[in-house]
Protein backbone atom coordinates (compact mmCIF):
# COMPACT_ATOMS: atom_id res chain seq x y z
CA UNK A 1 -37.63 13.47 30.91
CA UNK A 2 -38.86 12.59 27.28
CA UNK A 3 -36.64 12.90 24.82
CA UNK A 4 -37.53 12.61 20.74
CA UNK A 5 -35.35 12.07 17.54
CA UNK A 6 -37.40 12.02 14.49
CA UNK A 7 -35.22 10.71 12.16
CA UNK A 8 -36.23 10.44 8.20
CA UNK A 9 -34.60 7.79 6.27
CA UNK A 10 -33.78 7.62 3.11
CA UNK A 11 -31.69 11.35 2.56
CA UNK A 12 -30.10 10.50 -0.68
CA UNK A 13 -32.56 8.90 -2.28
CA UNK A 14 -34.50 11.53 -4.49
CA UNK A 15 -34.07 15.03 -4.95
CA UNK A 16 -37.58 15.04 -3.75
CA UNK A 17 -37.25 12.91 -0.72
CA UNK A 18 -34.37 15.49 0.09
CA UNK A 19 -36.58 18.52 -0.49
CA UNK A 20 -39.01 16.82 2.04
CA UNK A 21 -36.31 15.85 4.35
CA UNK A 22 -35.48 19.15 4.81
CA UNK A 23 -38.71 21.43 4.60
CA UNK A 24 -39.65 18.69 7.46
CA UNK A 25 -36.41 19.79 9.55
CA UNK A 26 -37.22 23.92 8.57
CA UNK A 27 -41.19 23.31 9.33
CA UNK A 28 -42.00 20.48 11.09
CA UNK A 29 -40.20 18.48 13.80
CA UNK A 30 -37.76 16.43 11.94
CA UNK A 31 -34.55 16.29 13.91
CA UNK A 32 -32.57 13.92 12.08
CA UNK A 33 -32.31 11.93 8.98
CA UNK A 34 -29.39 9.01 7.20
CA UNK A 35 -27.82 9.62 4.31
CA UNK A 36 -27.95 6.93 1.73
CA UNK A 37 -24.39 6.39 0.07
CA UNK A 38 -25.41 4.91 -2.82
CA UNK A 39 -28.62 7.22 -3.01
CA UNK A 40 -29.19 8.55 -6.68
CA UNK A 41 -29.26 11.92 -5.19
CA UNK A 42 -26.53 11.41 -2.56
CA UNK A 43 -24.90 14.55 -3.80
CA UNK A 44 -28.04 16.40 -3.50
CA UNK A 45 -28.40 15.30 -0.04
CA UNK A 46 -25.08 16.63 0.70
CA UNK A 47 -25.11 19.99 -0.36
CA UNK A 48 -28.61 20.05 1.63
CA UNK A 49 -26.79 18.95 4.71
CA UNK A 50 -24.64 21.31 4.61
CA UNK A 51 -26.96 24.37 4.01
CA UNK A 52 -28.83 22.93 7.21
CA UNK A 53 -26.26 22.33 10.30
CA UNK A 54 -28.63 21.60 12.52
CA UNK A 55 -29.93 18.77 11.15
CA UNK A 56 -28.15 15.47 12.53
CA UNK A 57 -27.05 13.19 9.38
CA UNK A 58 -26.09 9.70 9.97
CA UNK A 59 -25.22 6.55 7.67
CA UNK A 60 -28.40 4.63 6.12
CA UNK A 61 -25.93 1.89 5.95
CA UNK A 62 -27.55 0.08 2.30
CA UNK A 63 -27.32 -3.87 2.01
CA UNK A 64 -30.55 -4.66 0.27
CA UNK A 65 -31.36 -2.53 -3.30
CA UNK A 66 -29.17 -0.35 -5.51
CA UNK A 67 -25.51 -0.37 -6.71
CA UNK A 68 -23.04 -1.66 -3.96
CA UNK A 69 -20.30 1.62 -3.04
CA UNK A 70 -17.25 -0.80 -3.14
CA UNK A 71 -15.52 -2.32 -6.19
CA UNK A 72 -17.29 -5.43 -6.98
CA UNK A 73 -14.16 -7.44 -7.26
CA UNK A 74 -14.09 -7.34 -3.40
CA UNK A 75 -17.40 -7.98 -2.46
CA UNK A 76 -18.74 -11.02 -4.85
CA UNK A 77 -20.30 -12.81 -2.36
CA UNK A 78 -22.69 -9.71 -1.61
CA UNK A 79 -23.31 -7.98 -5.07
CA UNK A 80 -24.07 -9.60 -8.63
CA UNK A 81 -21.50 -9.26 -11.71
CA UNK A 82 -23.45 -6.17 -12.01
CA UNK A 83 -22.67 -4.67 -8.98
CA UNK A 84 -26.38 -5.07 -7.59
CA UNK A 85 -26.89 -6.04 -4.23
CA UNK A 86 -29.82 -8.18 -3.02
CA UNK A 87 -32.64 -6.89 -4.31
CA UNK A 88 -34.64 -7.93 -1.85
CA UNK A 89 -34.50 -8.34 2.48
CA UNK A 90 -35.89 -11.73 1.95
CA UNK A 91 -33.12 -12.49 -0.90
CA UNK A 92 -30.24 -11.19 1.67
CA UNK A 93 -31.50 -12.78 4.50
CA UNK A 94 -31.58 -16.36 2.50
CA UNK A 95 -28.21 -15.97 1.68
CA UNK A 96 -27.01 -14.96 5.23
CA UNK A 97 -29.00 -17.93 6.34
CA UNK A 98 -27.18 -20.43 4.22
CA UNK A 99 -23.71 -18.68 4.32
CA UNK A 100 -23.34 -17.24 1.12
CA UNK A 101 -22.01 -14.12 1.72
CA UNK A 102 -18.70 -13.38 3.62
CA UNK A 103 -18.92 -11.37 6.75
CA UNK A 104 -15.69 -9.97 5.88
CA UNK A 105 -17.29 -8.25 2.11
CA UNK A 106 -19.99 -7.27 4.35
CA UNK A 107 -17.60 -5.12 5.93
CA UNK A 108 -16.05 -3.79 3.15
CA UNK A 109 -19.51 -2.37 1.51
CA UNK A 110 -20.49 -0.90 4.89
CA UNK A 111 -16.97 0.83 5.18
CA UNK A 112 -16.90 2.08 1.64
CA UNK A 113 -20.18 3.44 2.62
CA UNK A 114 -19.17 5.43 5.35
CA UNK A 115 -16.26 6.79 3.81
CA UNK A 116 -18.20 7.97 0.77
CA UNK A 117 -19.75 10.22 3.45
CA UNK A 118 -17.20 11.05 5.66
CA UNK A 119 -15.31 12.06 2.28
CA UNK A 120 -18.25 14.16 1.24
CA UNK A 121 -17.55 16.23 3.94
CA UNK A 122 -20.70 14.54 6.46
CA UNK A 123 -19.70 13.95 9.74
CA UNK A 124 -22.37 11.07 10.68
CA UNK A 125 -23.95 10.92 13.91
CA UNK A 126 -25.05 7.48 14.08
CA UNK A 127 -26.00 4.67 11.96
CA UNK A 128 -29.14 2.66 11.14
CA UNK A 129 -30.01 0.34 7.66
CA UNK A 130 -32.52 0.05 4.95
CA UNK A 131 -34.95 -2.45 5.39
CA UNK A 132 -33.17 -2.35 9.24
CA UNK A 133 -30.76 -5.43 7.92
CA UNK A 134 -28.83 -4.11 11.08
CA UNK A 135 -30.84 -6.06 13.20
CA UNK A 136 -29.55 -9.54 12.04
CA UNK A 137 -26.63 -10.86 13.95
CA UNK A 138 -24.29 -10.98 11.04
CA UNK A 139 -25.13 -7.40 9.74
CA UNK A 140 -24.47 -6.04 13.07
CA UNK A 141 -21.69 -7.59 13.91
CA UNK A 142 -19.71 -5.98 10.65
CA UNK A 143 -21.41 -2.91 11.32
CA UNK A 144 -20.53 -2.57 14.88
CA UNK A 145 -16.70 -3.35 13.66
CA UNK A 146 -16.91 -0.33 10.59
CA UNK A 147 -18.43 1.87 13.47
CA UNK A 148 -15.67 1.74 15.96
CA UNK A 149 -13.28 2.49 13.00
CA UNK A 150 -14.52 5.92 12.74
CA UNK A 151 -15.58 6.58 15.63
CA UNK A 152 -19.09 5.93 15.67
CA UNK A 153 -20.89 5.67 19.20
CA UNK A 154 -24.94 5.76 18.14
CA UNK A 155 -27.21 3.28 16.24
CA UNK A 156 -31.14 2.61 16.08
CA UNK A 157 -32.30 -0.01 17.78
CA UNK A 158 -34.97 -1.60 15.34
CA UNK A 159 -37.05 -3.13 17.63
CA UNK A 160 -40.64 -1.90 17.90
CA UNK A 161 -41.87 -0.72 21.35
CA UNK A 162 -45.15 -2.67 22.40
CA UNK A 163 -47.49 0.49 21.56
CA UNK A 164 -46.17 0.76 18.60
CA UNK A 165 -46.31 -2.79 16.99
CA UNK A 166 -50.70 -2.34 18.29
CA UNK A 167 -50.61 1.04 16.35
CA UNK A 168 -53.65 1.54 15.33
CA UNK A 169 -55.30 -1.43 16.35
CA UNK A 170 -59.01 0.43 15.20
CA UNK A 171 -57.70 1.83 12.20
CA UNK A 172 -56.48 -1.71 10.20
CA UNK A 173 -53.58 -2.13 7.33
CA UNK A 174 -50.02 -1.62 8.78
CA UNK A 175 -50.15 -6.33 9.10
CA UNK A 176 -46.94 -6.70 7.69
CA UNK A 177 -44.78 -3.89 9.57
CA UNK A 178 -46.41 -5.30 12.72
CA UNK A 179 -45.53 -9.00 11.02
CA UNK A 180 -41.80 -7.70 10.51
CA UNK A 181 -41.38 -5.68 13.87
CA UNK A 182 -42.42 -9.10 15.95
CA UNK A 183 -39.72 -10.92 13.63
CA UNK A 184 -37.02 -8.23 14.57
CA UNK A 185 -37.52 -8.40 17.86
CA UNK A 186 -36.28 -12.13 18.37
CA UNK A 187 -32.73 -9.91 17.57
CA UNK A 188 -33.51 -7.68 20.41
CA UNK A 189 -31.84 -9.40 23.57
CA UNK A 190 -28.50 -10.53 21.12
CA UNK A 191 -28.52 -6.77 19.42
CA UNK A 192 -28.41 -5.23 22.70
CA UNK A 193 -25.37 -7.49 24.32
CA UNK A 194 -23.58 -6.94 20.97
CA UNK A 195 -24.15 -2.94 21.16
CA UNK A 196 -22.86 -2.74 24.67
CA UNK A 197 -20.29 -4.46 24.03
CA UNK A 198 -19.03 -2.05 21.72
CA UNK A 199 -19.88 0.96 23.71
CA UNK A 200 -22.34 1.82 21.02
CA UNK A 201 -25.41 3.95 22.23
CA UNK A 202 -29.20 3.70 20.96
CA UNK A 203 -32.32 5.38 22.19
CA UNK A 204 -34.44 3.79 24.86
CA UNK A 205 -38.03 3.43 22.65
CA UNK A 206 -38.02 2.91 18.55
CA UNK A 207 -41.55 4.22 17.21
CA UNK A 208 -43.03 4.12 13.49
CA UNK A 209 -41.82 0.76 11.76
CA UNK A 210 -45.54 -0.38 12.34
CA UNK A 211 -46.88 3.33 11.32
CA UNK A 212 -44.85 2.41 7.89
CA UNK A 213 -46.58 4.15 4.91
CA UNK A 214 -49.71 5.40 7.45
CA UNK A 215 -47.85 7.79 9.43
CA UNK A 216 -50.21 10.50 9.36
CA UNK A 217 -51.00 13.65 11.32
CA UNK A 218 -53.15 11.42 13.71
CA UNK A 219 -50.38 9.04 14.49
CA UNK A 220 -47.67 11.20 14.97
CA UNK A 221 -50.25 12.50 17.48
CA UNK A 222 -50.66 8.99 19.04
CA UNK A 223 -47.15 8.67 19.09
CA UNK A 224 -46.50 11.86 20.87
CA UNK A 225 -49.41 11.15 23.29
CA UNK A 226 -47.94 7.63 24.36
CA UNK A 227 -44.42 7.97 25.04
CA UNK A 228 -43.19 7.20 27.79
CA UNK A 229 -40.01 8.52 29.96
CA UNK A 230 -36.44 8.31 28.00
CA UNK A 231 -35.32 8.75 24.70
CA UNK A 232 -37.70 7.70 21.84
CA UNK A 233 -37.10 7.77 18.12
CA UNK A 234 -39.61 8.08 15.68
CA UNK A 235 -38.72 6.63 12.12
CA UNK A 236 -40.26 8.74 8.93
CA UNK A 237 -40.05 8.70 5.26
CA UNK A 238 -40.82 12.29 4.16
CA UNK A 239 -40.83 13.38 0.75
CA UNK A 240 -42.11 15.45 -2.01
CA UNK A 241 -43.66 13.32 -4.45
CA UNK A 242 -41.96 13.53 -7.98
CA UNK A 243 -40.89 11.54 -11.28
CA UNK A 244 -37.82 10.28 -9.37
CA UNK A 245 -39.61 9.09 -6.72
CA UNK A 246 -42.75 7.78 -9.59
CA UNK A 247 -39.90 5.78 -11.24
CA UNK A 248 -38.10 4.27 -8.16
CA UNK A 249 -38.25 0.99 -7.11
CA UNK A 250 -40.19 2.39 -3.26
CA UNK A 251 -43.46 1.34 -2.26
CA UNK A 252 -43.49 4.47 -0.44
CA UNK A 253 -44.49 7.26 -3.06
CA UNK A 254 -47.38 9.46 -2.20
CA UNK A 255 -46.96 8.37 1.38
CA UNK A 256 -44.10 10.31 2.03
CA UNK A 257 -46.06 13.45 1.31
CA UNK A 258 -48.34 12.13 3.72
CA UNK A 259 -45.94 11.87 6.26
CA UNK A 260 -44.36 15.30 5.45
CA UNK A 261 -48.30 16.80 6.29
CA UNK A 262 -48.28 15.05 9.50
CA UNK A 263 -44.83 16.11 10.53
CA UNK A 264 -45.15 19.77 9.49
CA UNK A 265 -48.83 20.04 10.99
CA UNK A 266 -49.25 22.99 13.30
CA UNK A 267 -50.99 20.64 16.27
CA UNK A 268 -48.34 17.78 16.05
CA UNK A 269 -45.56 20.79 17.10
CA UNK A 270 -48.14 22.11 19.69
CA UNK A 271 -48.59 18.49 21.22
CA UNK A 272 -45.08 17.85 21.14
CA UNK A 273 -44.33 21.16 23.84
CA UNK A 274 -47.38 20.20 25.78
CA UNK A 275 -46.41 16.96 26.20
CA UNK A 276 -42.84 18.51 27.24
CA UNK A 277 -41.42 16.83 25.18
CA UNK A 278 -37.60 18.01 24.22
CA UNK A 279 -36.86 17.47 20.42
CA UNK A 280 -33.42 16.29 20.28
CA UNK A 281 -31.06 14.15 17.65
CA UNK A 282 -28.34 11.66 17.81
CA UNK A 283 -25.27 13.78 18.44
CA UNK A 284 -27.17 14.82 21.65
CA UNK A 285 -27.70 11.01 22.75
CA UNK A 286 -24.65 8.91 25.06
């Protein structure tokens, strides 16, 4: 059987992202997305969750970018005087490298986090991270401990299947996704130990890290055609482009419209029930 969660990151982020997020659950094939707890429009993206209960909403767990959730007192190893954390993947992952920051504030942002949702009245269904800082050793390992606190059993697993990190060979750009995705992977083998360990469930196949930015009607049709038996989830950014989103600190911009096209396109739904391919999210995955 082929299973697919299409999960869009980045709920919270923009009222426009949100209005994408969801006119890509209503129209398209967007099964899931993660809420972002220190997301400009995380309140936004809470009243949409609730207008849409079928949509699965987990925790965009946020390390890298944006105010930290928990008093700054108790994590000043992770965020600035400020209350800023890294603003940068390459800035946290220096400090991790060197020891700078203490696993145990880790812990305490990422739990603040999830409460802010939980409180919100958001039940999450699994976790993943911005800039997938879940895949290094020390991010994990706080994040599996915060998970098991409240019950959490699902995460991505940020490692990009083989197909994906060649996607599209013919068609160029996409070098540094591919770049990061081989990076990630080195995790893979210590991620997986450390996730069944904990009894913590991910899908079988992660899609669209290389697709980053080009995820277009085309590729979601690649990616449809290609998978292969098991679960597979397919990462997005959908949005509606607006001055929020003009004045944010993304990359992604008019490339979330882009992806919102592909996702809501009339032939990517049609290939996904030819393929038989069962459109699922996380609560349905374990």
């Amino acid at each position: 059987m082929k299973q697919l969660i299409v999960n869009a990151d980045d709920f919270g982020y923009t009222r426009g992202v949100n209005a994408g997020i969801i006119r890509g659950f209503r129209d398209g094939i967007v099964t899931s997305a993660t809420i972002m707890a220190n997301g400009e429009a995380f309140e936004d993206a809470v009243e949409c969750a609730r207008a849409n209960a079928g949509l699965g909403v987990g925790c965009h767990l946020v390390l890298v970018g944006g105010k930290c959730v928990a008093a700054r007192e108790k994590i000043a190893s992770l965020a600035d005087w400020e209350g800023l954390l890294p603003a940068s993947l390459a800035a946290l992952v220096s400090k991790l490298s060197v020891g700078a920051i203490r696993s145990e504030e880790i812990e305490v942002e990422l739990r603040a986090q999830v409460e802010k949702v939980i409180v919100a009245g958001v039940q999450p269904t699994h976790f993943d991270s911005h800039k997938h800082t879940h895949a290094h050793p020390k991010v994990m390992e706080a994040a599996v401990k915060v998970a098991e606190e409240f019950g959490i059993r699902r995460v991505r697993k940020p490692f990009e299947d083989v197909k994906g990190l060649l996607w599209p060979a013919s068609r160029g750009g996409a070098w540094k996704q591919r770049a990061t995705a081989l990076m990630a992977g080195v995790n893979a083998p210590g991620f997986q130990r450390m996730a069944d360990s904990h009894g913590m469930h991910a899908p079988d196949h992660f899609m669209g890290m290389a697709a980053t930015g080009r995820l277009n009607r085309q590729a979601i049709l690649d990616i449809v055609g290609s998978m292969r038996e098991g679960t597979t989830e397919l990462m997005c950014h959908p949005g509606k482009y607006d001055e929020g989103l003009e004045r944010s600190a993304t990359r992604l911009k008019r490339e979330r419209e882009m992806e919102l096209e592909g996702l809501t396109d009339p032939d990517v739904r049609a290939a996904v029930l030819r393929q038989h391919v069962r459109l699922i999210n996380f609560r349905n995955l374990g």
